[in-house]
C-alpha atoms as a PDB file:
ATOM      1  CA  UNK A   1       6.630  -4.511  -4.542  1.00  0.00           C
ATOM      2  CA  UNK A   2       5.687  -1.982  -1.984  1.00  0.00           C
ATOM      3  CA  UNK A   3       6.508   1.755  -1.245  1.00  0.00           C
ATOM      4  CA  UNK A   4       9.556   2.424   0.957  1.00  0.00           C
ATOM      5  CA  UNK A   5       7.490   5.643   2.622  1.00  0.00           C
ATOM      6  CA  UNK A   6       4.117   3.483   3.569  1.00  0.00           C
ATOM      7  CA  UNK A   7       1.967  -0.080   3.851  1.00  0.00           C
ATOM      8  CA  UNK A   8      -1.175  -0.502   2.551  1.00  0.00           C
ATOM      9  CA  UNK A   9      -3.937  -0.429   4.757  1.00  0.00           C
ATOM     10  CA  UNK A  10      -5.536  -4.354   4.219  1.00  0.00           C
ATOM     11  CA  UNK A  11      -8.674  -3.678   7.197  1.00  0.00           C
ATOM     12  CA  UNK A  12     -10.698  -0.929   5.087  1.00  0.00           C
ATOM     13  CA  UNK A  13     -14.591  -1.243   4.499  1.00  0.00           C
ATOM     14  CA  UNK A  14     -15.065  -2.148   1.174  1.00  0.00           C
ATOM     15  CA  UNK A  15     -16.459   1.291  -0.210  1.00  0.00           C
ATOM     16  CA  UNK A  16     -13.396   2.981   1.181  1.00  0.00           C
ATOM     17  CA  UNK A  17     -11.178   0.263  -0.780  1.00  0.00           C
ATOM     18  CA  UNK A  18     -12.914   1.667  -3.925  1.00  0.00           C
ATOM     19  CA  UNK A  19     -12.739   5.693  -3.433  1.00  0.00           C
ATOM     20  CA  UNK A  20      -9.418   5.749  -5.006  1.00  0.00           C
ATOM     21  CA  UNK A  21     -10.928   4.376  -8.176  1.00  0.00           C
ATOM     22  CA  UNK A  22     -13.554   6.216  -8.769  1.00  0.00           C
ATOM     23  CA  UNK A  23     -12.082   9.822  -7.049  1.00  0.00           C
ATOM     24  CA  UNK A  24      -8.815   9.273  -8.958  1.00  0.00           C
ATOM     25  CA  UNK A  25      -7.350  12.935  -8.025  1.00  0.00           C
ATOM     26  CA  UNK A  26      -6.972  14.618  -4.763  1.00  0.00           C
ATOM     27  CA  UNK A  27      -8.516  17.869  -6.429  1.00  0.00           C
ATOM     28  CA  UNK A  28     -11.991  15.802  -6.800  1.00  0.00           C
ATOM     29  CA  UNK A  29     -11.713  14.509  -3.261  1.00  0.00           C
ATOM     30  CA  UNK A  30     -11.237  17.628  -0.638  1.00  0.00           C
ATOM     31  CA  UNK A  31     -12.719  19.072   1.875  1.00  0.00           C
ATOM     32  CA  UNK A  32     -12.422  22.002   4.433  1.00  0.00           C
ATOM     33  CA  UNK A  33     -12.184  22.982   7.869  1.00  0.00           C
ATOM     34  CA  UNK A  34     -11.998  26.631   9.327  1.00  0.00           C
ATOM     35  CA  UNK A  35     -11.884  27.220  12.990  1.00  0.00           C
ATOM     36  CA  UNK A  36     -10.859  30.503  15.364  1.00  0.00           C
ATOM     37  CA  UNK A  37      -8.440  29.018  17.873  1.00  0.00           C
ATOM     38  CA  UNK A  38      -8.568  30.695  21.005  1.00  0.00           C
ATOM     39  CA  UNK A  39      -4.811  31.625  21.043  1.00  0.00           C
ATOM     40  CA  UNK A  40      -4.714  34.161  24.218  1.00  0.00           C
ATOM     41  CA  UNK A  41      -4.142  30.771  26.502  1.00  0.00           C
ATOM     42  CA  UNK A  42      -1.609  29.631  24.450  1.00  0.00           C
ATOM     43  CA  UNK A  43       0.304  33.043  23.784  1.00  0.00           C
ATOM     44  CA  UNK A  44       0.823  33.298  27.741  1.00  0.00           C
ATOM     45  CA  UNK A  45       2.018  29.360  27.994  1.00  0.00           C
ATOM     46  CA  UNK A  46       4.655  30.193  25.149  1.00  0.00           C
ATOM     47  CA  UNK A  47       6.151  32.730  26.975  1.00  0.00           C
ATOM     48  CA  UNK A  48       6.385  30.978  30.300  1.00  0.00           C
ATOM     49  CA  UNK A  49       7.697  28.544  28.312  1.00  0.00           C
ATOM     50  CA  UNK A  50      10.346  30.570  26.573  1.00  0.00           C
ATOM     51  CA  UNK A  51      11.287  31.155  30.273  1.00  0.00           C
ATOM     52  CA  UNK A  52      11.406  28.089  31.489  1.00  0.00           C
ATOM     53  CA  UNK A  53      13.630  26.722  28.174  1.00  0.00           C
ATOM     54  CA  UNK A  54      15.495  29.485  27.745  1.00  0.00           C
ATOM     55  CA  UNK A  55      14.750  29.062  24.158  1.00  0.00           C
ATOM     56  CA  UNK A  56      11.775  31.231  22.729  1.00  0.00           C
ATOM     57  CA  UNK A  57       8.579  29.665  22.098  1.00  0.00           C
ATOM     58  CA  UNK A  58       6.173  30.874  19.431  1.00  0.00           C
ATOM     59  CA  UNK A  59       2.429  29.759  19.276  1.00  0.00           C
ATOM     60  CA  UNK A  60       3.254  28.079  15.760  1.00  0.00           C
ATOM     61  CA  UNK A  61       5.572  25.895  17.842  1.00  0.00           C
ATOM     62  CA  UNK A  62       2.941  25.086  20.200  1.00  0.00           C
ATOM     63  CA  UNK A  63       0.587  24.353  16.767  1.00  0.00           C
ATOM     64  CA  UNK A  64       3.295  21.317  15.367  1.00  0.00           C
ATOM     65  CA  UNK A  65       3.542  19.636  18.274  1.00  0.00           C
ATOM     66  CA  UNK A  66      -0.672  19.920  18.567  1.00  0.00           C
ATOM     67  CA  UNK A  67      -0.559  18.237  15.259  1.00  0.00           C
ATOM     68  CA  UNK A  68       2.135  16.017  16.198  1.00  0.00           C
ATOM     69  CA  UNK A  69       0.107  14.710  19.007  1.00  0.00           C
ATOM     70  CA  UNK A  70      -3.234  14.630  16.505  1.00  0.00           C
ATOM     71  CA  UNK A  71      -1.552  12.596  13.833  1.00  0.00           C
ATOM     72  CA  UNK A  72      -0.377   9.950  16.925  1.00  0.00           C
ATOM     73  CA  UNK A  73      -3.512  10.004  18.315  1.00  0.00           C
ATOM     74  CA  UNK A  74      -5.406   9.545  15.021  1.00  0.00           C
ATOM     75  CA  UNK A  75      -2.793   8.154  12.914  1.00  0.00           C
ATOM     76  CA  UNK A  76      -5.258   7.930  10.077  1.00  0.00           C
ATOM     77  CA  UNK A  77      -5.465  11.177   9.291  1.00  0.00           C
ATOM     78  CA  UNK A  78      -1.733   9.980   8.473  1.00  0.00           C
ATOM     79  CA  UNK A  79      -2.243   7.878   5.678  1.00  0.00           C
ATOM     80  CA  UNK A  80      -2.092   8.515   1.575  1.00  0.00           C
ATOM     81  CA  UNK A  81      -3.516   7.429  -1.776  1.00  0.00           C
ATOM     82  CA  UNK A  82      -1.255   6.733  -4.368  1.00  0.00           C
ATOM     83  CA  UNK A  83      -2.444   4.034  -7.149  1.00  0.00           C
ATOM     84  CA  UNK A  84      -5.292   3.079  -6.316  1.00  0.00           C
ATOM     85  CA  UNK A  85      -4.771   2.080  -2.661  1.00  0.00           C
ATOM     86  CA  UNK A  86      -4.668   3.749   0.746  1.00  0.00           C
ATOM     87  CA  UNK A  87      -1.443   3.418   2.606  1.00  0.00           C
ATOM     88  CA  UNK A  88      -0.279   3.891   6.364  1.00  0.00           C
ATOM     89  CA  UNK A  89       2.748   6.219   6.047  1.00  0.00           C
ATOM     90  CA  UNK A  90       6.050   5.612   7.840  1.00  0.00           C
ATOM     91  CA  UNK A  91       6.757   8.018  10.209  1.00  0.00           C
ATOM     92  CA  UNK A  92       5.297  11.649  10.520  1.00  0.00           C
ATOM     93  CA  UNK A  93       6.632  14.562   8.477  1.00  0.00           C
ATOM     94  CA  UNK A  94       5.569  18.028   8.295  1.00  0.00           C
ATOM     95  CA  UNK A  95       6.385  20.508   5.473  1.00  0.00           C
ATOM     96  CA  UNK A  96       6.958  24.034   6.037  1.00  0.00           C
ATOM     97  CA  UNK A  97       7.354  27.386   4.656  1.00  0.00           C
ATOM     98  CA  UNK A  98      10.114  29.673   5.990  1.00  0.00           C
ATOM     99  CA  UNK A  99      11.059  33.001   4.541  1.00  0.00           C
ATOM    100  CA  UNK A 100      14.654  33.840   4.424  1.00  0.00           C
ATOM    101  CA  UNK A 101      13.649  37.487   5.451  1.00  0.00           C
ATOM    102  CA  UNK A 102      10.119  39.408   5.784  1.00  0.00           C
ATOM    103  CA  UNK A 103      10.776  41.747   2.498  1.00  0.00           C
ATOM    104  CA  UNK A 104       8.790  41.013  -0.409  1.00  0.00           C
ATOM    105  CA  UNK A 105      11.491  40.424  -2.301  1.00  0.00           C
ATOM    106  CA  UNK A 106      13.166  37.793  -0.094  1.00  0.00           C
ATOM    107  CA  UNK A 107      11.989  34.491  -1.576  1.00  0.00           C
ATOM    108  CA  UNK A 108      10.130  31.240   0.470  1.00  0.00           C
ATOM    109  CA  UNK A 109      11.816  28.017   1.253  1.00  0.00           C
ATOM    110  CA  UNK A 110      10.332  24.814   2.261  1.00  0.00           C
ATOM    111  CA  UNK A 111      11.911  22.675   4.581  1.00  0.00           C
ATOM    112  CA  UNK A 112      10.587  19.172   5.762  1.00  0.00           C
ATOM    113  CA  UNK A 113      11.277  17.370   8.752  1.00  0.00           C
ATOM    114  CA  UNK A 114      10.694  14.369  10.823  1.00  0.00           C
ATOM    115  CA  UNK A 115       8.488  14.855  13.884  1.00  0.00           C
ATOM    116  CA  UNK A 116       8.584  11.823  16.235  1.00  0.00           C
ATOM    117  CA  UNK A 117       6.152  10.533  18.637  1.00  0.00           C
ATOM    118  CA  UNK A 118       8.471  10.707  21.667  1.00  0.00           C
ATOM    119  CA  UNK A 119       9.438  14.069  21.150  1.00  0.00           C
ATOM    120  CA  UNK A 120       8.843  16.591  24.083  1.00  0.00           C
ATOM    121  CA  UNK A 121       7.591  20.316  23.484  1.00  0.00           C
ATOM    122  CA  UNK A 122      10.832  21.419  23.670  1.00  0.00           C
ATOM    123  CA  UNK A 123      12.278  18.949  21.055  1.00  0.00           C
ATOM    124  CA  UNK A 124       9.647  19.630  18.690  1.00  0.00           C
ATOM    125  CA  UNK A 125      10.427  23.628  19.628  1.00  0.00           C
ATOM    126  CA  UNK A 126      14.318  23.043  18.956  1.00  0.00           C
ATOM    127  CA  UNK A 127      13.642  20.574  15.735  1.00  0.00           C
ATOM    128  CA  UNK A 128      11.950  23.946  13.801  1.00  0.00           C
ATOM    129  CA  UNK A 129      13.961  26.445  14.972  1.00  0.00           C
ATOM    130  CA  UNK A 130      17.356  23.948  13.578  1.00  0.00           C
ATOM    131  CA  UNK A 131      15.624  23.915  10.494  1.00  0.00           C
ATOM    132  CA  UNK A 132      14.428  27.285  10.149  1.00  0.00           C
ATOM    133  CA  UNK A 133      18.079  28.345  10.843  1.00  0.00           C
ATOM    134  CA  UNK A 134      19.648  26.337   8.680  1.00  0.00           C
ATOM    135  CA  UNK A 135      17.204  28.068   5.917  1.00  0.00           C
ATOM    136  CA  UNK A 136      17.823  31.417   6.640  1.00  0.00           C
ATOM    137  CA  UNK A 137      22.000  31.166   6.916  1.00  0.00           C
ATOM    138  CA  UNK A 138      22.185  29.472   3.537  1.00  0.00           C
ATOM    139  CA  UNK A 139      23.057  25.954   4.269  1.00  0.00           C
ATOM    140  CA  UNK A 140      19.909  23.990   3.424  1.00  0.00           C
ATOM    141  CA  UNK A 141      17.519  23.970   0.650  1.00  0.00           C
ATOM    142  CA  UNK A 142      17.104  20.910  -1.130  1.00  0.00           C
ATOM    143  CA  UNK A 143      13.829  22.505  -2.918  1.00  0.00           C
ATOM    144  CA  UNK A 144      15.813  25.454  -4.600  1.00  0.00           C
ATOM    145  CA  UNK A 145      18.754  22.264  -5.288  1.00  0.00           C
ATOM    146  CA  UNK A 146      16.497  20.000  -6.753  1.00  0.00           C
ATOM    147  CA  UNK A 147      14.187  22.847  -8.962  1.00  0.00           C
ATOM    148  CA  UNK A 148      17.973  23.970 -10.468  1.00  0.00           C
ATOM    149  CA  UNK A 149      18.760  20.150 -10.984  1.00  0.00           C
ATOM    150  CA  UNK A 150      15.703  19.662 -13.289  1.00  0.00           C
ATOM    151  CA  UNK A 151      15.859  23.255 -14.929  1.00  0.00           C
ATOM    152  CA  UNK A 152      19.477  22.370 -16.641  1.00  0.00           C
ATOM    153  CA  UNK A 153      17.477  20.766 -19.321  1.00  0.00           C
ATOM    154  CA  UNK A 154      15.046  22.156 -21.587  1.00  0.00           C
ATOM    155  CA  UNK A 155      11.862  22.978 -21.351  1.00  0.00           C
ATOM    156  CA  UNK A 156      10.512  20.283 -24.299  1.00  0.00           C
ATOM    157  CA  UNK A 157      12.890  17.612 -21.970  1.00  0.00           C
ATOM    158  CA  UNK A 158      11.059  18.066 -18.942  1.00  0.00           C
ATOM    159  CA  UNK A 159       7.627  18.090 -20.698  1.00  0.00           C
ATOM    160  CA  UNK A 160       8.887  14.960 -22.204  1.00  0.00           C
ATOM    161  CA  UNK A 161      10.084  13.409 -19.030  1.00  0.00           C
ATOM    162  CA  UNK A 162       7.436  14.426 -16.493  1.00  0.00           C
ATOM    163  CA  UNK A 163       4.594  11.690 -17.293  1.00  0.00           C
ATOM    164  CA  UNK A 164       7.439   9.262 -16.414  1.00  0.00           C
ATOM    165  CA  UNK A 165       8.496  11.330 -12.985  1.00  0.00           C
ATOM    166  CA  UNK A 166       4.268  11.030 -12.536  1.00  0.00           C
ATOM    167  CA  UNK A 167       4.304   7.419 -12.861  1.00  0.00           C
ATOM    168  CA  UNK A 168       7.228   6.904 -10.507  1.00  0.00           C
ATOM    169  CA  UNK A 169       5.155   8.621  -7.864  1.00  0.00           C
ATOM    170  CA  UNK A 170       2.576   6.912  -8.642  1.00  0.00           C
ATOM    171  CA  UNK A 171       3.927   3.727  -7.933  1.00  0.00           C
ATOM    172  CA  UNK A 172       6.036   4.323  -5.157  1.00  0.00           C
ATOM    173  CA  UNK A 173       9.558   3.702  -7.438  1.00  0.00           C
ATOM    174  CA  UNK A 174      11.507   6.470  -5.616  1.00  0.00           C
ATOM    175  CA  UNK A 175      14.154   5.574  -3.460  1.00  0.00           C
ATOM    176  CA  UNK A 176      13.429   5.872  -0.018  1.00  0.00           C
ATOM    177  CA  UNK A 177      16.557   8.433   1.003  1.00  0.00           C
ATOM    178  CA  UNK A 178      14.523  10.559  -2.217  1.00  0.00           C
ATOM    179  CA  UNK A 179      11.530  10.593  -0.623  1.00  0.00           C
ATOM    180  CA  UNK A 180      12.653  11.095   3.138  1.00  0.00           C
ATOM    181  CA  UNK A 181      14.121  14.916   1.994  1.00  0.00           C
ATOM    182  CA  UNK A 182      11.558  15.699  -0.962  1.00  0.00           C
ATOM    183  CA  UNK A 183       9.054  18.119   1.112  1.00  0.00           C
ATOM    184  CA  UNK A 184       5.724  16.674  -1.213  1.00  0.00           C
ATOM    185  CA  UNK A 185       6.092  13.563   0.584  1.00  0.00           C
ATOM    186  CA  UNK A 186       5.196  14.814   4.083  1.00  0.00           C
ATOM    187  CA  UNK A 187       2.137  14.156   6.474  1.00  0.00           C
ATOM    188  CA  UNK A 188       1.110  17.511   5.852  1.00  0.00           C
ATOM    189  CA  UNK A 189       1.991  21.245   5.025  1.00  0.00           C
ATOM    190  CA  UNK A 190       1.941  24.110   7.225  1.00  0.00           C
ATOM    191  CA  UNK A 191       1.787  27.860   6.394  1.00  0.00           C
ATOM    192  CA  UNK A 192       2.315  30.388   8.288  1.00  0.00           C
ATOM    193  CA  UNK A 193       0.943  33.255   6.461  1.00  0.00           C
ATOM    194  CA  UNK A 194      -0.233  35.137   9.551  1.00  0.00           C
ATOM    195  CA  UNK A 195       3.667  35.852  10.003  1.00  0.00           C
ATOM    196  CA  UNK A 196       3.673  38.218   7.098  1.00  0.00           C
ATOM    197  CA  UNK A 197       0.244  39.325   8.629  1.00  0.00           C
ATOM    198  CA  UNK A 198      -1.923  37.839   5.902  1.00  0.00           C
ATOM    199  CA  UNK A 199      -5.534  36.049   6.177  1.00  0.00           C
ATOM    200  CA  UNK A 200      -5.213  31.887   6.254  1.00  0.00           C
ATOM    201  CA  UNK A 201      -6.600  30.281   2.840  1.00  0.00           C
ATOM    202  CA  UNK A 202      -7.391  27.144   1.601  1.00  0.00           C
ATOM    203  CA  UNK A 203      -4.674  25.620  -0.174  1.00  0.00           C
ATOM    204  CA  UNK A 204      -4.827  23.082  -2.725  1.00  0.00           C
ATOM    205  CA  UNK A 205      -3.129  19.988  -2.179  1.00  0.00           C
ATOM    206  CA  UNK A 206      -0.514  18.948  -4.525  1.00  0.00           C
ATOM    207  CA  UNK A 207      -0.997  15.763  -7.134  1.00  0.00           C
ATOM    208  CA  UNK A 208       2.787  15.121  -6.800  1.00  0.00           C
ATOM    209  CA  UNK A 209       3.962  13.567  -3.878  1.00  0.00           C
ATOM    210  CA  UNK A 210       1.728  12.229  -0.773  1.00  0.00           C
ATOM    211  CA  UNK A 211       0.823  15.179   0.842  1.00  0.00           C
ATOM    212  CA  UNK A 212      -2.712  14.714   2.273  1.00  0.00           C
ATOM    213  CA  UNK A 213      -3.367  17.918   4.630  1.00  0.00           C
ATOM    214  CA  UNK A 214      -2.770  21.605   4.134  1.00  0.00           C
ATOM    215  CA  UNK A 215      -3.100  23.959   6.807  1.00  0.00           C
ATOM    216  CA  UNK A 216      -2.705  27.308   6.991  1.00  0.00           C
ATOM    217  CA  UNK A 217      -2.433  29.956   9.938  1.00  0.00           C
ATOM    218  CA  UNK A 218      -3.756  33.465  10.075  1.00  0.00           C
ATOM    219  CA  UNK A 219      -2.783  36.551  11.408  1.00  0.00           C
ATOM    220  CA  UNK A 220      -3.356  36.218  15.603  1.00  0.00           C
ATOM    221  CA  UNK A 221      -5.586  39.089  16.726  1.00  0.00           C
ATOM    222  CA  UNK A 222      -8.986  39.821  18.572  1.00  0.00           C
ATOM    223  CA  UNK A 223     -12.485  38.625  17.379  1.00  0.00           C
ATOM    224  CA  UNK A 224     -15.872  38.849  18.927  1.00  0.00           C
ATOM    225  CA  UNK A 225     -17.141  35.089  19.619  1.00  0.00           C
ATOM    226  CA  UNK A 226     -20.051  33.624  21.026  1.00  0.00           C
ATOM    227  CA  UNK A 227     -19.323  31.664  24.400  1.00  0.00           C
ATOM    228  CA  UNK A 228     -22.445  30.651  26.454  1.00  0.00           C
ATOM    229  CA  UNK A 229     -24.715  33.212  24.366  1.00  0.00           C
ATOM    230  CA  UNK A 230     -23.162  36.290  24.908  1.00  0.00           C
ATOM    231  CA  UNK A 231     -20.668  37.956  23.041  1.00  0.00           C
ATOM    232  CA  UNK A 232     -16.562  38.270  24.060  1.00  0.00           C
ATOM    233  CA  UNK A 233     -13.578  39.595  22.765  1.00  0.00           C
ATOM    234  CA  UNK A 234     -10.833  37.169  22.496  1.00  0.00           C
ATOM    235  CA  UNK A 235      -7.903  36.674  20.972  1.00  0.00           C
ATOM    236  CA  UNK A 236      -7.783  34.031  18.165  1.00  0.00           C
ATOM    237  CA  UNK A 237      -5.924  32.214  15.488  1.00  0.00           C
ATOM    238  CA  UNK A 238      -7.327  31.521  12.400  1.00  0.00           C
ATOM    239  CA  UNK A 239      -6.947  28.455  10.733  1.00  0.00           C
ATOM    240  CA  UNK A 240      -8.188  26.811   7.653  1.00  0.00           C
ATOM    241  CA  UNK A 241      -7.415  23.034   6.632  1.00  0.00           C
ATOM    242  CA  UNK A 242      -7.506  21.062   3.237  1.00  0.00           C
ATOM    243  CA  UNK A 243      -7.788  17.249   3.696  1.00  0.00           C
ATOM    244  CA  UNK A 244      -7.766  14.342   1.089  1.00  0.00           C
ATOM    245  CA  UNK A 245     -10.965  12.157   2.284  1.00  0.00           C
ATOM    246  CA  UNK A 246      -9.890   9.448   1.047  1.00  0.00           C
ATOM    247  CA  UNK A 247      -7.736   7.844   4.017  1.00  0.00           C
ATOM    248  CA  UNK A 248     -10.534   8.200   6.593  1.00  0.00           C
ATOM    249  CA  UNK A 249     -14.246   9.601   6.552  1.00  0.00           C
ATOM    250  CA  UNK A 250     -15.052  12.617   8.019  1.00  0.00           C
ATOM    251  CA  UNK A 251     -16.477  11.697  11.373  1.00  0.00           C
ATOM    252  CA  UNK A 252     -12.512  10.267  12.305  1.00  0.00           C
ATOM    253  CA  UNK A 253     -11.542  13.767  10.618  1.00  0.00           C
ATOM    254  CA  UNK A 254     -13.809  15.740  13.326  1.00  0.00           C
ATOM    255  CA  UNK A 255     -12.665  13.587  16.568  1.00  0.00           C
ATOM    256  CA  UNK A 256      -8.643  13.873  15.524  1.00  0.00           C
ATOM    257  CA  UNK A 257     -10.011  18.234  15.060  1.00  0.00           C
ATOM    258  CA  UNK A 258     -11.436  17.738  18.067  1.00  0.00           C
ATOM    259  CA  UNK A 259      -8.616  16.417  19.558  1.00  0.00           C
ATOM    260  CA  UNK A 260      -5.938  19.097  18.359  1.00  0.00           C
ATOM    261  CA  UNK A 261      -8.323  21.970  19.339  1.00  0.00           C
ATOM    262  CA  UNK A 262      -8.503  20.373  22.841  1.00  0.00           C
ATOM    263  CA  UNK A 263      -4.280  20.308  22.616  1.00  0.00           C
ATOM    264  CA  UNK A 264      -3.542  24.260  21.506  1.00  0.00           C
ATOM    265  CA  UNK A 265      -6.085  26.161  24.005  1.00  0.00           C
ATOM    266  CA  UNK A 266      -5.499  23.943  26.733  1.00  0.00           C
ATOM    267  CA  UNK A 267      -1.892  24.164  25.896  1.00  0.00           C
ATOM    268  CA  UNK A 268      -0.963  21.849  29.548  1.00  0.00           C
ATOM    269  CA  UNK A 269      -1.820  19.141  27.815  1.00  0.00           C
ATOM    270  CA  UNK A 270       1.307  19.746  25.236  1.00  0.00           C
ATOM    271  CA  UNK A 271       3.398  18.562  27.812  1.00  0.00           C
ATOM    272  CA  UNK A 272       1.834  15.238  28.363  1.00  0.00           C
ATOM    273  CA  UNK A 273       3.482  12.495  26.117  1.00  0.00           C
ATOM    274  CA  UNK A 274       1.982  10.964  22.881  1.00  0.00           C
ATOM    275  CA  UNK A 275      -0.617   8.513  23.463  1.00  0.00           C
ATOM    276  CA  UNK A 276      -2.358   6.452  20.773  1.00  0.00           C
ATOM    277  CA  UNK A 277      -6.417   6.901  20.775  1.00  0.00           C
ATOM    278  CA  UNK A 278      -7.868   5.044  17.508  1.00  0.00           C
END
């Protein structure tokens, strides 16, 4: 029948065609990637930037449209498992978290969003900043909606019910308008804990939904590294990645890192368009 959020992929190698079979989970098929971007370059292009738009430009801006150039560059670090075969998704979506206010008691929404390959730096700048508004005055949060849609019932209801909400997602049987707003079926989710000044960590990747990358950004501050031999202070973002293997190996994986490193500290290249490498 098909999935309304992805095709399957028919031009695999035959041992890729099996992974999903025997690594059934994305828990049993994860690994990791933790890199120090060199974020001074990038701080100073944001705020010419900001000038030049008029708008202000953060270096987590400057990291989704990276990615959004990484995932149309390598789009299959774009694609997801779900039973028992590897699809190309439609479209690239990113999840993120956005708290309403920094207090601890101020809670964390999610928001998802469409991030197209034609979009410039300053549409993908404008695109977050709509929805992160939107978050923090009130007016969306279909997360917080849909968690109070399934909590009317009881709790023995939902225990009762959620094998068959597994199986739908499973097999694709969600309506397409579901899964275009539902933040678990996104190319990937992006946290930016360094805003509340914590360390990055290496999230798990949900079971529900399609979600296939997790990334998670640091606190931005100076570190000693190792250029040419001899040790410098410079100023860095940490970041730490969770991938599902299964939609490419890791050799793909390390070109389309590659890649986005080579985007966010030579941030000039951010406003070059798209282009398609493999």
């Amino acid at each position: 029948m098909g999935r309304p959020d992805g095709t399957v992929v028919r031009n695999l190698p035959t041992y890729r065609r099996m992974m999903p079979y025997f690594l059934k989970h994305k828990y049993e098929s994860l690994y990791f990637w933790d890199h120090d971007i060199l974020a001074g370059p990038g701080m100073a292009f944001a705020e010419r930037m900001s000038s030049e738009y008029g708008e202000r430009v953060t270096f987590f801006h400057l990291f989704l449209h990276s990615l959004l150039k990484t995932f149309h560059a390598f789009p299959g670090v774009n694609r997801f498992v779900k039973g028992g075969k590897v699809y190309d998704r439609k479209g690239i979506y990113f999840s993120f978290s956005v708290k309403k206010e920094m207090t601890r008691e101020a809670k964390v929404s999610v928001v998802k969003r469409e991030f197209r390959p034609e979009f410039t730096l300053l549409d993908t700048v404008r695109a977050a900043r709509k929805e992160v508004k939107e978050v923090r005055s009130g007016k969306k949060d279909e997360g917080e909606k849909e968690a109070k849609g399934y909590l009317v019932f009881p709790g023995f209801l939902i225990r009762i019910g959620f094998p068959f909400y597994r199986f739908m997602d499973e097999h694709g049987l969600f309506t397409r308008r579901y899964m275009e707003k539902e933040v678990l079926y996104s190319s990937a989710f992006i946290a930016n804990v360094g805003s509340f000044n914590s360390d990055p960590v290496f999230h798990h990747l949900y079971e529900i939904g399609t979600i296939t990358n997790f990334y998670s950004l640091g606190t931005i501050g100076e570190k000693v590294v190792v250029e040419n031999g001899i040790p410098v202070v410079r100023t860095v973002c940490p970041v730490r990645a969770t991938v599902d293997e299964r939609g490419e190996d890791g050799f793909y994986y390390f070109k389309a890192f590659e890649y986005f490193i080579g985007q966010i500290e030579e941030p000039e290249n951010l406003l070059k368009p798209c282009e398609r490498i493999r």
